[in-house]
Protein backbone atom coordinates (compact mmCIF):
# COMPACT_ATOMS: atom_id res chain seq x y z
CA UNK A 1 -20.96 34.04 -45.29
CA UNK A 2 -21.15 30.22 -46.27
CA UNK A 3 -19.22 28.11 -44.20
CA UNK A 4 -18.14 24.18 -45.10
CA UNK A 5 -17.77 21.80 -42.25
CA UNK A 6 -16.45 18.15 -42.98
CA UNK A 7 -18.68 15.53 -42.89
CA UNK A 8 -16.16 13.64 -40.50
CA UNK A 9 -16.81 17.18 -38.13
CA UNK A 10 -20.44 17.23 -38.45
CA UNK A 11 -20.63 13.65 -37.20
CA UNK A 12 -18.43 14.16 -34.35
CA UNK A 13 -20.37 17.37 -33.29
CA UNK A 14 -23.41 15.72 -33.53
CA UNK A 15 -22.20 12.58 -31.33
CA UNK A 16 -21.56 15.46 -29.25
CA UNK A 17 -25.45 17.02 -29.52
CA UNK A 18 -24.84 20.70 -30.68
CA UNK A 19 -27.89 21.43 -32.85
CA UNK A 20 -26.09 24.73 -33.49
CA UNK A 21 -22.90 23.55 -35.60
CA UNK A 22 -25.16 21.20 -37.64
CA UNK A 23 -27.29 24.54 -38.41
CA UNK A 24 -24.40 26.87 -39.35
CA UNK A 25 -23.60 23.71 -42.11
CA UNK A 26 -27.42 24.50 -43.14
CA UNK A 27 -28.38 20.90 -41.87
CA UNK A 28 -31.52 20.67 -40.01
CA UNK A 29 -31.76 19.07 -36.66
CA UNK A 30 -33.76 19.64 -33.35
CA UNK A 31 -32.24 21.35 -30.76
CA UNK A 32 -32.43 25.20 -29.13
CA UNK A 33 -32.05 27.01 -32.04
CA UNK A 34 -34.37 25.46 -34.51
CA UNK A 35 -36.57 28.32 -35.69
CA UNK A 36 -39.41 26.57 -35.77
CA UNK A 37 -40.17 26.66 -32.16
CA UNK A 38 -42.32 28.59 -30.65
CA UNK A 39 -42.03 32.00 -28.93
CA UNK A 40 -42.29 32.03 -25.34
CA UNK A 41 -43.92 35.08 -23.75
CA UNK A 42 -42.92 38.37 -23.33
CA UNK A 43 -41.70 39.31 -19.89
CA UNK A 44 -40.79 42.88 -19.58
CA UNK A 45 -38.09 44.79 -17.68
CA UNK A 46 -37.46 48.72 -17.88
CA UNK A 47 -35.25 50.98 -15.33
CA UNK A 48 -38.39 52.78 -14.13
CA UNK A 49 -39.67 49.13 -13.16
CA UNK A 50 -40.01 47.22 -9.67
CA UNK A 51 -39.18 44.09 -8.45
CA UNK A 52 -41.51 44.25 -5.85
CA UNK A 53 -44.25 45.01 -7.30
CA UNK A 54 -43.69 44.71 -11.21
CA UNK A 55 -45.24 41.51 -12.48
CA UNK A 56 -43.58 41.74 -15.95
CA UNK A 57 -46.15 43.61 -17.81
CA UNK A 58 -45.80 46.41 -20.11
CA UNK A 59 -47.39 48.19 -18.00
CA UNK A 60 -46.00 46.72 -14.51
CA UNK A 61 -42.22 45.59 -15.78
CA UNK A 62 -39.71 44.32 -13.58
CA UNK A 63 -36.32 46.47 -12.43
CA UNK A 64 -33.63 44.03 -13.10
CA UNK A 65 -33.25 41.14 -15.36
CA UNK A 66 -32.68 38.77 -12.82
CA UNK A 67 -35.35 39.33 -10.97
CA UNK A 68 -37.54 39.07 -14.24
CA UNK A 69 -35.78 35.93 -15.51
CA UNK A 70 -36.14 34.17 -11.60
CA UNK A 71 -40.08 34.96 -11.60
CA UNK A 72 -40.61 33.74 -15.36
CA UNK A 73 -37.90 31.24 -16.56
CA UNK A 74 -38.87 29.81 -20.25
CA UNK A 75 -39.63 33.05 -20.90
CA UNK A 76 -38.48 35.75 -23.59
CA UNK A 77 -37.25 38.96 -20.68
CA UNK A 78 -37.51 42.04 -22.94
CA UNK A 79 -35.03 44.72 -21.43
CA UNK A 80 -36.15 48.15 -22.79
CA UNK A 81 -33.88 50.81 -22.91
CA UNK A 82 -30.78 52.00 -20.27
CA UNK A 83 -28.61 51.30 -18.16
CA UNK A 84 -28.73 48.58 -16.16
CA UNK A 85 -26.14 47.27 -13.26
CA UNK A 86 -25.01 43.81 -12.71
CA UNK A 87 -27.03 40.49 -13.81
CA UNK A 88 -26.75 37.45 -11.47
CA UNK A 89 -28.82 34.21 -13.17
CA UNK A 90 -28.73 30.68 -11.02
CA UNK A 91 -30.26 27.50 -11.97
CA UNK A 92 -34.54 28.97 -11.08
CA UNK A 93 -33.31 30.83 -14.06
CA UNK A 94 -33.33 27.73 -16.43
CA UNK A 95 -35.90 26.99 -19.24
CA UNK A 96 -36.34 23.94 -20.70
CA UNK A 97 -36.05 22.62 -24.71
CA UNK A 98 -38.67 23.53 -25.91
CA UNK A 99 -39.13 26.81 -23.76
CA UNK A 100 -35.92 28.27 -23.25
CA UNK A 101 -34.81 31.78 -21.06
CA UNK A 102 -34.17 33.89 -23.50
CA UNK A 103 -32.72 37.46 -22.48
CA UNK A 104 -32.54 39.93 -24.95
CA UNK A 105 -33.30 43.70 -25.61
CA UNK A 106 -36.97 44.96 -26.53
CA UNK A 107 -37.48 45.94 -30.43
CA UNK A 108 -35.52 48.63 -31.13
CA UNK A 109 -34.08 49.68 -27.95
CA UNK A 110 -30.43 49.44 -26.59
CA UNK A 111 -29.95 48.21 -23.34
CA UNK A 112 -26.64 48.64 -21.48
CA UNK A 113 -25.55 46.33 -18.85
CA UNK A 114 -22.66 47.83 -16.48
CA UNK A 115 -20.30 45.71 -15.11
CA UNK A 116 -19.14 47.92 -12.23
CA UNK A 117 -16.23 46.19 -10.85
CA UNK A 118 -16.69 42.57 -11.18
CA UNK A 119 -18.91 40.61 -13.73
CA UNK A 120 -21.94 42.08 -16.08
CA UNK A 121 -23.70 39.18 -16.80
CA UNK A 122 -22.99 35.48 -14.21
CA UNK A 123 -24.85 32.59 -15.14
CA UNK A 124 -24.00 29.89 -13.28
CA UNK A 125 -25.49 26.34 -13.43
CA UNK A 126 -28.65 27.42 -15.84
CA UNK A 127 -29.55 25.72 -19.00
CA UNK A 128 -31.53 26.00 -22.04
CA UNK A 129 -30.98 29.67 -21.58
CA UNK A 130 -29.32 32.51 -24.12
CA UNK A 131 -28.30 35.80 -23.68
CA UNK A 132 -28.28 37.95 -26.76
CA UNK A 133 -27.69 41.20 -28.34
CA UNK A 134 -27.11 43.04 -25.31
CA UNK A 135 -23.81 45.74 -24.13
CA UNK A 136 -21.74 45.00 -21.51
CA UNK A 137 -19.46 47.64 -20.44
CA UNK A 138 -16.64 47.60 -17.81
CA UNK A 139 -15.95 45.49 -14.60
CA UNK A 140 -13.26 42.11 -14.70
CA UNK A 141 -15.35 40.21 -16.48
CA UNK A 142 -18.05 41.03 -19.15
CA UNK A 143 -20.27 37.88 -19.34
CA UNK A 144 -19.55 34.60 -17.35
CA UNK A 145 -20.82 31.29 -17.20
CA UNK A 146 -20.55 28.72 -15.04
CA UNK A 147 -21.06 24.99 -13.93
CA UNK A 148 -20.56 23.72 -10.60
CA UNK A 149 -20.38 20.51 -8.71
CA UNK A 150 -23.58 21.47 -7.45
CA UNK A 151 -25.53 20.86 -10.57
CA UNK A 152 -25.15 17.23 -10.24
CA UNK A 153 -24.71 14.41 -12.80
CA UNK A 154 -27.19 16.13 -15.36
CA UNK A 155 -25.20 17.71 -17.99
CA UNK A 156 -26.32 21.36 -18.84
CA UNK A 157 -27.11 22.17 -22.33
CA UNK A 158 -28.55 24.89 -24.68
CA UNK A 159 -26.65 27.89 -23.37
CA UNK A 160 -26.47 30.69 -25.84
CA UNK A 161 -24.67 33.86 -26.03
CA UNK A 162 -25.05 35.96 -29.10
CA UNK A 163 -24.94 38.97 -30.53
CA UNK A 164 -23.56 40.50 -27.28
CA UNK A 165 -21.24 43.63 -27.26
CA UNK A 166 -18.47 43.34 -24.54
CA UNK A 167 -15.87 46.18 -24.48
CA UNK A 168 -13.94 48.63 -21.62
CA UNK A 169 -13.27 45.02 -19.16
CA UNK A 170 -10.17 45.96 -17.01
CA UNK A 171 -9.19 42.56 -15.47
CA UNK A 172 -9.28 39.41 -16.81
CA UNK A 173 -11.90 38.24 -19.63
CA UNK A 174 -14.20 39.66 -21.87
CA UNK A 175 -16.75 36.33 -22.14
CA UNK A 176 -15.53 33.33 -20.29
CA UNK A 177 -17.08 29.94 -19.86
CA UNK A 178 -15.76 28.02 -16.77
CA UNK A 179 -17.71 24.51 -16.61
CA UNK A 180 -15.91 23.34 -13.34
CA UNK A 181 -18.10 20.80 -12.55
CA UNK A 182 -16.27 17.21 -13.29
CA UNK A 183 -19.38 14.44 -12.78
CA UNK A 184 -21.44 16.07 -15.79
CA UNK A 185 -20.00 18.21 -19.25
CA UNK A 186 -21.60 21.55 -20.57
CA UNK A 187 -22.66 20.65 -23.79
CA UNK A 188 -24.86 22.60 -26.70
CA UNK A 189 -22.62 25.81 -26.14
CA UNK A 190 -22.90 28.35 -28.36
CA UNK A 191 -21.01 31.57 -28.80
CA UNK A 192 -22.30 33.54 -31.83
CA UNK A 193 -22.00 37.14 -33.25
CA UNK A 194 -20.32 39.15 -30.65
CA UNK A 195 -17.84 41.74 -30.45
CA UNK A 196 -15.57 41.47 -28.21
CA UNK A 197 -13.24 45.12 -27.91
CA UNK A 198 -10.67 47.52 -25.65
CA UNK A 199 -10.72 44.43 -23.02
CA UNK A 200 -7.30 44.56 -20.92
CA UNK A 201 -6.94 40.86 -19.66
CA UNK A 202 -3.83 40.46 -17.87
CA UNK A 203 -2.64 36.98 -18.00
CA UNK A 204 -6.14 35.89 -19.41
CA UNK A 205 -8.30 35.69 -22.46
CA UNK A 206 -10.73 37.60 -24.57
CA UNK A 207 -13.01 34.98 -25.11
CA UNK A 208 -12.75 31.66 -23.05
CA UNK A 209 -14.07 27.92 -22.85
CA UNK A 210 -12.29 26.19 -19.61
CA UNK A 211 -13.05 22.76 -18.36
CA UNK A 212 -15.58 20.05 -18.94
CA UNK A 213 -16.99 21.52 -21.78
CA UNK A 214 -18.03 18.99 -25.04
CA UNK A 215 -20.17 20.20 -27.75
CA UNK A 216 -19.52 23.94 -28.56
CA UNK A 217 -19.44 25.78 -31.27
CA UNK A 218 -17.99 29.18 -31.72
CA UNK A 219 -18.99 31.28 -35.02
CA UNK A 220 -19.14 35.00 -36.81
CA UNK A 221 -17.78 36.66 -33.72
CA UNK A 222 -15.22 39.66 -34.01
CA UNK A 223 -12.17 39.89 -31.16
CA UNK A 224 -10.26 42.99 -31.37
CA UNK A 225 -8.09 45.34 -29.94
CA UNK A 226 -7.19 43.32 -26.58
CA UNK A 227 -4.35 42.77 -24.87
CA UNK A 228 -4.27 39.41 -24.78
CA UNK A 229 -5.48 35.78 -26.37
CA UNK A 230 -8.22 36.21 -28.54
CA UNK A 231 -10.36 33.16 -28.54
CA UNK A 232 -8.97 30.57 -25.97
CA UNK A 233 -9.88 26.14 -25.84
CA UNK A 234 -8.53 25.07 -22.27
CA UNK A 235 -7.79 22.12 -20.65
CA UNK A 236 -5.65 20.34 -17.89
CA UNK A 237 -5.51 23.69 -15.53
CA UNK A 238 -7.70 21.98 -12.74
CA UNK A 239 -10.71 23.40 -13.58
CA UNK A 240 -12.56 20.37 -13.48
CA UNK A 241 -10.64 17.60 -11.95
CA UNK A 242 -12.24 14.83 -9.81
CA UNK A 243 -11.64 15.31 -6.51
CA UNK A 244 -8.90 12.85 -4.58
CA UNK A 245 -10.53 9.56 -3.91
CA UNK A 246 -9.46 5.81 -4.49
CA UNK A 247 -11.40 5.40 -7.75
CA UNK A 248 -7.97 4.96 -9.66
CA UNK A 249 -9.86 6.97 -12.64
CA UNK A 250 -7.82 9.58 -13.93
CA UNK A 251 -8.47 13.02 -12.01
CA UNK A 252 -7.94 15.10 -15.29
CA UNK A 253 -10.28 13.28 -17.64
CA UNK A 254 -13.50 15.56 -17.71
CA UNK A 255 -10.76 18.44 -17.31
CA UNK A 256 -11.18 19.63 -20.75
CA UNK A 257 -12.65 21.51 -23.66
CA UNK A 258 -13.28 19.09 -26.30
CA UNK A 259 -16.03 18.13 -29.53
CA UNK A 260 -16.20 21.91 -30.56
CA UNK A 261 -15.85 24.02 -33.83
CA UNK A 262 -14.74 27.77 -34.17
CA UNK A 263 -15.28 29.08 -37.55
CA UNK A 264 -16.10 31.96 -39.26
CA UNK A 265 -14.53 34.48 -37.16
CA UNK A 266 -12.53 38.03 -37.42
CA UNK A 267 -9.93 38.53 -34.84
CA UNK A 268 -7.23 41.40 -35.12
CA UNK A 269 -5.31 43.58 -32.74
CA UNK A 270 -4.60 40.97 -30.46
CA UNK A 271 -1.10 41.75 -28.91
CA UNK A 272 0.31 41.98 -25.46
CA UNK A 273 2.60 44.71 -26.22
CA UNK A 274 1.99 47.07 -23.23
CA UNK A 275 0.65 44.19 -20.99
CA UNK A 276 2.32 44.70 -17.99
CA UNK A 277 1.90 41.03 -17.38
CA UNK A 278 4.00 39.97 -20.14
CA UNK A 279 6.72 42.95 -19.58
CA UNK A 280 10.37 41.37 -18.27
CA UNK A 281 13.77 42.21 -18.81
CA UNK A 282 12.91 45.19 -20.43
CA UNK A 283 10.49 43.98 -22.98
CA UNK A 284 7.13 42.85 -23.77
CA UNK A 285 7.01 38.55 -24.36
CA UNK A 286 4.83 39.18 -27.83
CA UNK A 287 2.93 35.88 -27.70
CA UNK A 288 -0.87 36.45 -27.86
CA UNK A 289 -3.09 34.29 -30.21
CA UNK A 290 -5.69 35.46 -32.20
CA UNK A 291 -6.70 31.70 -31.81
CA UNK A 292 -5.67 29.36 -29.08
CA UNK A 293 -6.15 25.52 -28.73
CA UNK A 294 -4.36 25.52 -25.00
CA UNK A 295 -5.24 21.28 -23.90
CA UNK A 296 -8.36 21.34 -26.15
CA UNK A 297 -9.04 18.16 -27.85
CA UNK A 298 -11.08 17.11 -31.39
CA UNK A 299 -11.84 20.61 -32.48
CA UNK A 300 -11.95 22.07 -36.26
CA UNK A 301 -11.27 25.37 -36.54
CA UNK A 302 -11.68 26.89 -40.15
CA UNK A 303 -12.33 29.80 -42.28
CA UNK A 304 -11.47 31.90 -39.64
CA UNK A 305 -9.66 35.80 -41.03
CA UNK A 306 -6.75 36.55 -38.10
CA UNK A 307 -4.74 39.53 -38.58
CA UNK A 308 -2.31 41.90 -36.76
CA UNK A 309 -1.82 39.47 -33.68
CA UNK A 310 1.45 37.91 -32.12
CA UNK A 311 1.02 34.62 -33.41
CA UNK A 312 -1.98 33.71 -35.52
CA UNK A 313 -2.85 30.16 -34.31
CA UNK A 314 -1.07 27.92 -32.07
CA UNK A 315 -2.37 24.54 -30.92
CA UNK A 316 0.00 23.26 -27.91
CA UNK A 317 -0.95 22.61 -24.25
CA UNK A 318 1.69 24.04 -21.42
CA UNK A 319 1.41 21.06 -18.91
CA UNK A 320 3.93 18.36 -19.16
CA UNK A 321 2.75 14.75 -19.48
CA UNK A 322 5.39 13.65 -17.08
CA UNK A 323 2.85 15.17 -14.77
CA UNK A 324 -0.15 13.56 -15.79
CA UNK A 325 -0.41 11.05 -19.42
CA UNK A 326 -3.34 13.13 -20.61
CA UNK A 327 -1.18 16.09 -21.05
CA UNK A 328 -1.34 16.14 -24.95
CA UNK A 329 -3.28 17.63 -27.30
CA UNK A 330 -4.76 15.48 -30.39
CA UNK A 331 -7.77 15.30 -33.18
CA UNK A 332 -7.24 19.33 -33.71
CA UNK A 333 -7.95 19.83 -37.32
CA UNK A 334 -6.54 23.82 -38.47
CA UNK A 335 -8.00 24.60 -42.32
CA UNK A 336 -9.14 26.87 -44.60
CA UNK A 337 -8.11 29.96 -42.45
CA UNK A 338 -6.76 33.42 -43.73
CA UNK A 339 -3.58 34.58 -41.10
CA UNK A 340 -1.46 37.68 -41.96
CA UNK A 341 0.88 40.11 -40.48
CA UNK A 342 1.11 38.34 -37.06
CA UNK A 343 4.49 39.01 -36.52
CA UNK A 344 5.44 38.50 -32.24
CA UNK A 345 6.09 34.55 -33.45
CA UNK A 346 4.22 32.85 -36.07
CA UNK A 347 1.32 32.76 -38.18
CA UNK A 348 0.80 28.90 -37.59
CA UNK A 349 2.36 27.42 -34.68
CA UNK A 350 2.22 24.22 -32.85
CA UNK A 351 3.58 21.88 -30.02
CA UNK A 352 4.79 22.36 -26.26
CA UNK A 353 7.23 25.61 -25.93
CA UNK A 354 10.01 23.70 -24.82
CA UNK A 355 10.95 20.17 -24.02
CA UNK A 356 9.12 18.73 -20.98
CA UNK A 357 6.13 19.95 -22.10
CA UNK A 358 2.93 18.43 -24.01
CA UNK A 359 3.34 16.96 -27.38
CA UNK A 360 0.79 18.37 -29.69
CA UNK A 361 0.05 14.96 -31.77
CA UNK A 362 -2.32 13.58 -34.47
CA UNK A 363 -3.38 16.94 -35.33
CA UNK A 364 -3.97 17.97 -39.03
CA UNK A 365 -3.36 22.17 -40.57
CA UNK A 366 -4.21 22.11 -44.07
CA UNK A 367 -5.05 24.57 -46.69
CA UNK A 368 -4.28 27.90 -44.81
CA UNK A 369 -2.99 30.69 -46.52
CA UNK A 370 -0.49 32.64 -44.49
CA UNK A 371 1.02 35.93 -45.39
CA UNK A 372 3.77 37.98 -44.06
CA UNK A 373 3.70 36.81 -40.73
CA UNK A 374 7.27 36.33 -39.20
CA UNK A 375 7.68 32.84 -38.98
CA UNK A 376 4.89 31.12 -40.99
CA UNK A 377 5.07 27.58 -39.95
CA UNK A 378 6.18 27.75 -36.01
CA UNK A 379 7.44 24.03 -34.99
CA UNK A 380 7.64 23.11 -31.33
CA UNK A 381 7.22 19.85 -29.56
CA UNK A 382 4.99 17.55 -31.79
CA UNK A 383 4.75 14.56 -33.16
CA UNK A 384 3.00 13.11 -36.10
CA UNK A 385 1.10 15.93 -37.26
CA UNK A 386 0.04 17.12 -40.95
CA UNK A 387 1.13 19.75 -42.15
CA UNK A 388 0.23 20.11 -46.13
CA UNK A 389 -1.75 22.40 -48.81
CA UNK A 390 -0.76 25.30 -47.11
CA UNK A 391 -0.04 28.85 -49.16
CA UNK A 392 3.11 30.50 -47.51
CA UNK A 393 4.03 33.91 -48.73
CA UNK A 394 6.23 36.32 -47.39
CA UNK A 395 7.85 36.56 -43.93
CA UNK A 396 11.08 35.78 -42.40
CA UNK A 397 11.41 32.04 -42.47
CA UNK A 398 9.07 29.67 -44.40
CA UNK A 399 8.95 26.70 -41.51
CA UNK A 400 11.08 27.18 -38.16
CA UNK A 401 11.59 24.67 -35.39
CA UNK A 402 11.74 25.94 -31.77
CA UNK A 403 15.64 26.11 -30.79
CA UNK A 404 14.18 25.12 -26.93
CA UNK A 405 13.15 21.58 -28.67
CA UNK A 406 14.77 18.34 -29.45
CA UNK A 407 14.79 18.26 -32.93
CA UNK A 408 13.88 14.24 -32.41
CA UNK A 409 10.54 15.43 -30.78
CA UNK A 410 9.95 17.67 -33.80
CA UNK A 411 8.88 14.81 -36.19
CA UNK A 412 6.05 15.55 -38.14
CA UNK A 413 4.81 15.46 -42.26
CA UNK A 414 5.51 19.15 -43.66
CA UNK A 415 4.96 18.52 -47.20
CA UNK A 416 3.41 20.00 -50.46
CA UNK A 417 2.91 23.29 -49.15
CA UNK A 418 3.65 26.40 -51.47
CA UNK A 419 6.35 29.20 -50.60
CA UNK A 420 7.01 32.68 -52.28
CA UNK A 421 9.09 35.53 -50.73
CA UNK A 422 10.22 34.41 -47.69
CA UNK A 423 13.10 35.80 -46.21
CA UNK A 424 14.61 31.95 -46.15
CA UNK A 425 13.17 30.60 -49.39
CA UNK A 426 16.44 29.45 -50.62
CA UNK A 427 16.92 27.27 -47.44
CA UNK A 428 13.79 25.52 -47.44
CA UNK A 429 14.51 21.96 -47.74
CA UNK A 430 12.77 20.40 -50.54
CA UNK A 431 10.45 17.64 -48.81
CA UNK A 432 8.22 21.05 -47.11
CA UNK A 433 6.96 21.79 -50.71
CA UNK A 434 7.59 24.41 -53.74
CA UNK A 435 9.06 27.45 -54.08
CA UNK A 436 7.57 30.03 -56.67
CA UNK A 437 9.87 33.23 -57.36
CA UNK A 438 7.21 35.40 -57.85
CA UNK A 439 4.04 35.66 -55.50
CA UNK A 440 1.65 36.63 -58.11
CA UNK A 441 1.89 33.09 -59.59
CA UNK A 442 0.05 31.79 -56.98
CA UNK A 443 -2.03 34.40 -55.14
CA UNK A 444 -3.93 37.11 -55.80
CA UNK A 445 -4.16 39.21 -52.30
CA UNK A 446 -5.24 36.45 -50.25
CA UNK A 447 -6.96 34.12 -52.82
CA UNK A 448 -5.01 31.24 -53.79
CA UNK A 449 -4.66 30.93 -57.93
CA UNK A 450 -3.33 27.18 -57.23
CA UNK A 451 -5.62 24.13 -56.74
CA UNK A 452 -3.15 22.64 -54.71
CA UNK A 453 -2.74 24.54 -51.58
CA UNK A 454 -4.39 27.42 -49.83
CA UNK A 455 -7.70 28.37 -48.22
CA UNK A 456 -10.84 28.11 -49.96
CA UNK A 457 -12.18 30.84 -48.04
CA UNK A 458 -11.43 34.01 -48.78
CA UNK A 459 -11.78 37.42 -46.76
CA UNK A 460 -15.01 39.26 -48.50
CA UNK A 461 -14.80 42.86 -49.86
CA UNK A 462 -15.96 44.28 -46.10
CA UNK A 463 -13.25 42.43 -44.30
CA UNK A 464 -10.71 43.66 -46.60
CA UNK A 465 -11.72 47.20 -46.07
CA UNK A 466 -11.18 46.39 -42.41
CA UNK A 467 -8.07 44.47 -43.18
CA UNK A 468 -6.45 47.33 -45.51
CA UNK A 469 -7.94 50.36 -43.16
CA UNK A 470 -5.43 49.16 -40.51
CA UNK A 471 -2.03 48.78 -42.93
């Protein structure tokens, strides 16, 4: 699927020095995953293997994939087939640029990694290293990385995980990145292809950046059928502050995901209903994301296709800037994404919960087409946002402002959208945009038969099978 990326966003990333968001745009750069490199050698691990005496040969393969990648880092580790238990990787584990780690399966053969009961795959302070196309079934966590303080002032960069399967977690996250380390970012981060599935996260997240992370890029991954936030941008939870001291530098300024892009991805059946973490008073709180931007700052996220969740995507941060000045979010830019039927809030929603909190500010959500989710447009605390070119069909109210928010710290432009057959057409004030009587004026299923508001991408024939097989 072709993707656009604005050249504003491709300069940004690039400041940033992701090689990988420059080659989803189909712009050549060097970096980790230029093709052209060359192949490092094959290093071979198989369950009937030995770490003590394997020495990575076909003939002599390792046992375990850490063992493997500790003895031959730069190296491709070729895990043949079965199951395999947990996978511990530290920084001996690192490659370099021009020979990275790379950990996949041999040719042709499926290789299972079992979580047990805490994480299938830890990294933790390794770079220029990528895990791909393996299965990770079970434990708390299926794949983690992570930065330390330990790693010094050097950032790490090139860190890959793609084309992973991650299903049956019973804890907290399915793939999580927690860069904790506050004197140097994680940069060149790339999430790519996965599935994500049947993960039961508790108060936590599918899919995860946290911390000092700038440079990332998130693409053509599918998050389904959890129980809680699909794909998650964090800052301003302490993950990476500076430690006390008298520096008078702000202890929360490294303490965020930032410079990133998340695009092209298909998350559905995202809903805490029957997340015992969510259940009070008698009820479930319906408020998972498909997509979450919780403190993140300067990320695009576009052509994404988010169905069936609570709310579709929300941009906000749930710290209060009387706390701390930095506790805002700005430079988000939400376009060209498809969002239907997400119907626990809102298909769009932005801005602190309730007053106190965060102002989301300075943000931008254009050309989205939302349809029948239950509040379209969701309006909490924010302040000088965009909000224009969108397609709004269906659901119960076209735009609605939180009721726990001043309406004075609700100020932002909400004009020349489109509206058809919401449930509150006939009190949408006039500045949001037009109303059409009848839908089929200006869509066809989710395509957009106006030039003046919508997405410009558009769910292909396969995603609408998988969109229409769960109506």
């Amino acid at each position: 699927m072709k993707v656009l990326m604005t050249g504003k966003s491709i300069i940004k990333y690039l400041a940033a020095g992701s090689a990988a968001a420059a080659l989803v745009s189909g712009i050549t750069v060097s970096g980790f995953s230029a093709a052209e490199q060359p192949e490092p050698a094959g290093v071979h691990v198989a369950v009937s293997g030995s770490d003590e005496t394997g020495d990575g040969t076909a003939d002599a393969p390792y046992a375990t994939v850490s063992a493997a990648a500790e003895a031959a880092p730069g190296s491709v580790i070729l895990i043949h087939a079965g199951d395999y238990g947990p996978v511990v990787l530290g920084t001996e584990c690192s490659g370099s640029e021009e020979m990275p780690t790379i950990i996949r399966p041999a040719e042709n053969e499926a290789a299972v990694i079992h979580a047990e009961d805490g994480n299938g795959i830890s990294v933790v302070n390794a770079c220029h290293i990528s895990v791909e196309g393996l299965d990770i079934e079970g434990g708390t966590h299926g794949i983690v990385y992570e930065s330390t303080r330990e790693a010094g002032a050097q950032p790490l960069t090139d860190i890959s995980i793609r084309n992973c399967t991650v299903h049956g977690v019973r804890g907290v996250h399915g793939i999580c990145v927690y860069a904790r380390n506050d004197l140097a970012p994680v940069r060149n981060l790339t999430i790519e292809g996965c599935e994500v599935y049947d993960c039961e996260c508790g108060s936590s997240e599918s899919v995860v950046l946290n911390g000092n992370v700038d440079g990332f890029l998130i693409t053509g991954n599918r998050i389904h059928d959890n129980n809680n936030i699909g794909i998650d941008m964090i800052g301003f939870e302490g993950t990476a502050m500076h430690p006390d001291d008298d520096s008078g530098r702000n202890p929360y300024e490294a303490d965020m995901v930032r410079n990133g892009v998340c695009t092209g991805n298909v998350v559905y059946n995202i809903s805490s209903e029957g997340n015992p973490d969510y259940y009070e008073d008698g009820e479930y709180d319906l408020c998972a994301d498909g997509i979450y931007v919780d403190g993140g700052q300067d990320i695009e996220i576009y052509n994404n296709f988010i169905f069936n969740c609570d709310i579709g995507v929300e941009v906000a941060t749930e710290h209060s800037p009387d706390e701390n000045e930095l506790f805002r979010v700005s430079g988000v830019s939400v376009h060209d994404n498809v969002i239907a039927d997400c119907t626990g809030w809102a298909g769009l929603g932005f801005g602190g919960y309730e007053d106190g909190l965060g102002f989301t500010e300075e943000c931008v959500f254009e050309h989205n087409t939302l349809v029948d989710n239950a509040a379209q447009i969701g309006v909490q605390r924010s302040r000088n946002n965009r909000v224009s070119a969108n397609l709004v069909i269906g659901g119960e109210s076209g735009v609605e402002f939180s009721e726990e928010c001043s309406r004075e710290d609700m100020v932002n432009d909400i004009s020349g959208n489109i509206f058809s057959g919401t449930e509150d057409e006939e009190s949408l004030e006039e500045e949001f945009g037009k109303v059409y009587p009848d839908r089929t004026e200006i869509a066809d299923g989710f395509r957009s038969l106006t030039g003046e508001a919508g997405s410009r991408f558009v769910p292909d024939g396969d995603l609408m099978d998988l969109y229409m097989s769960g109506k």
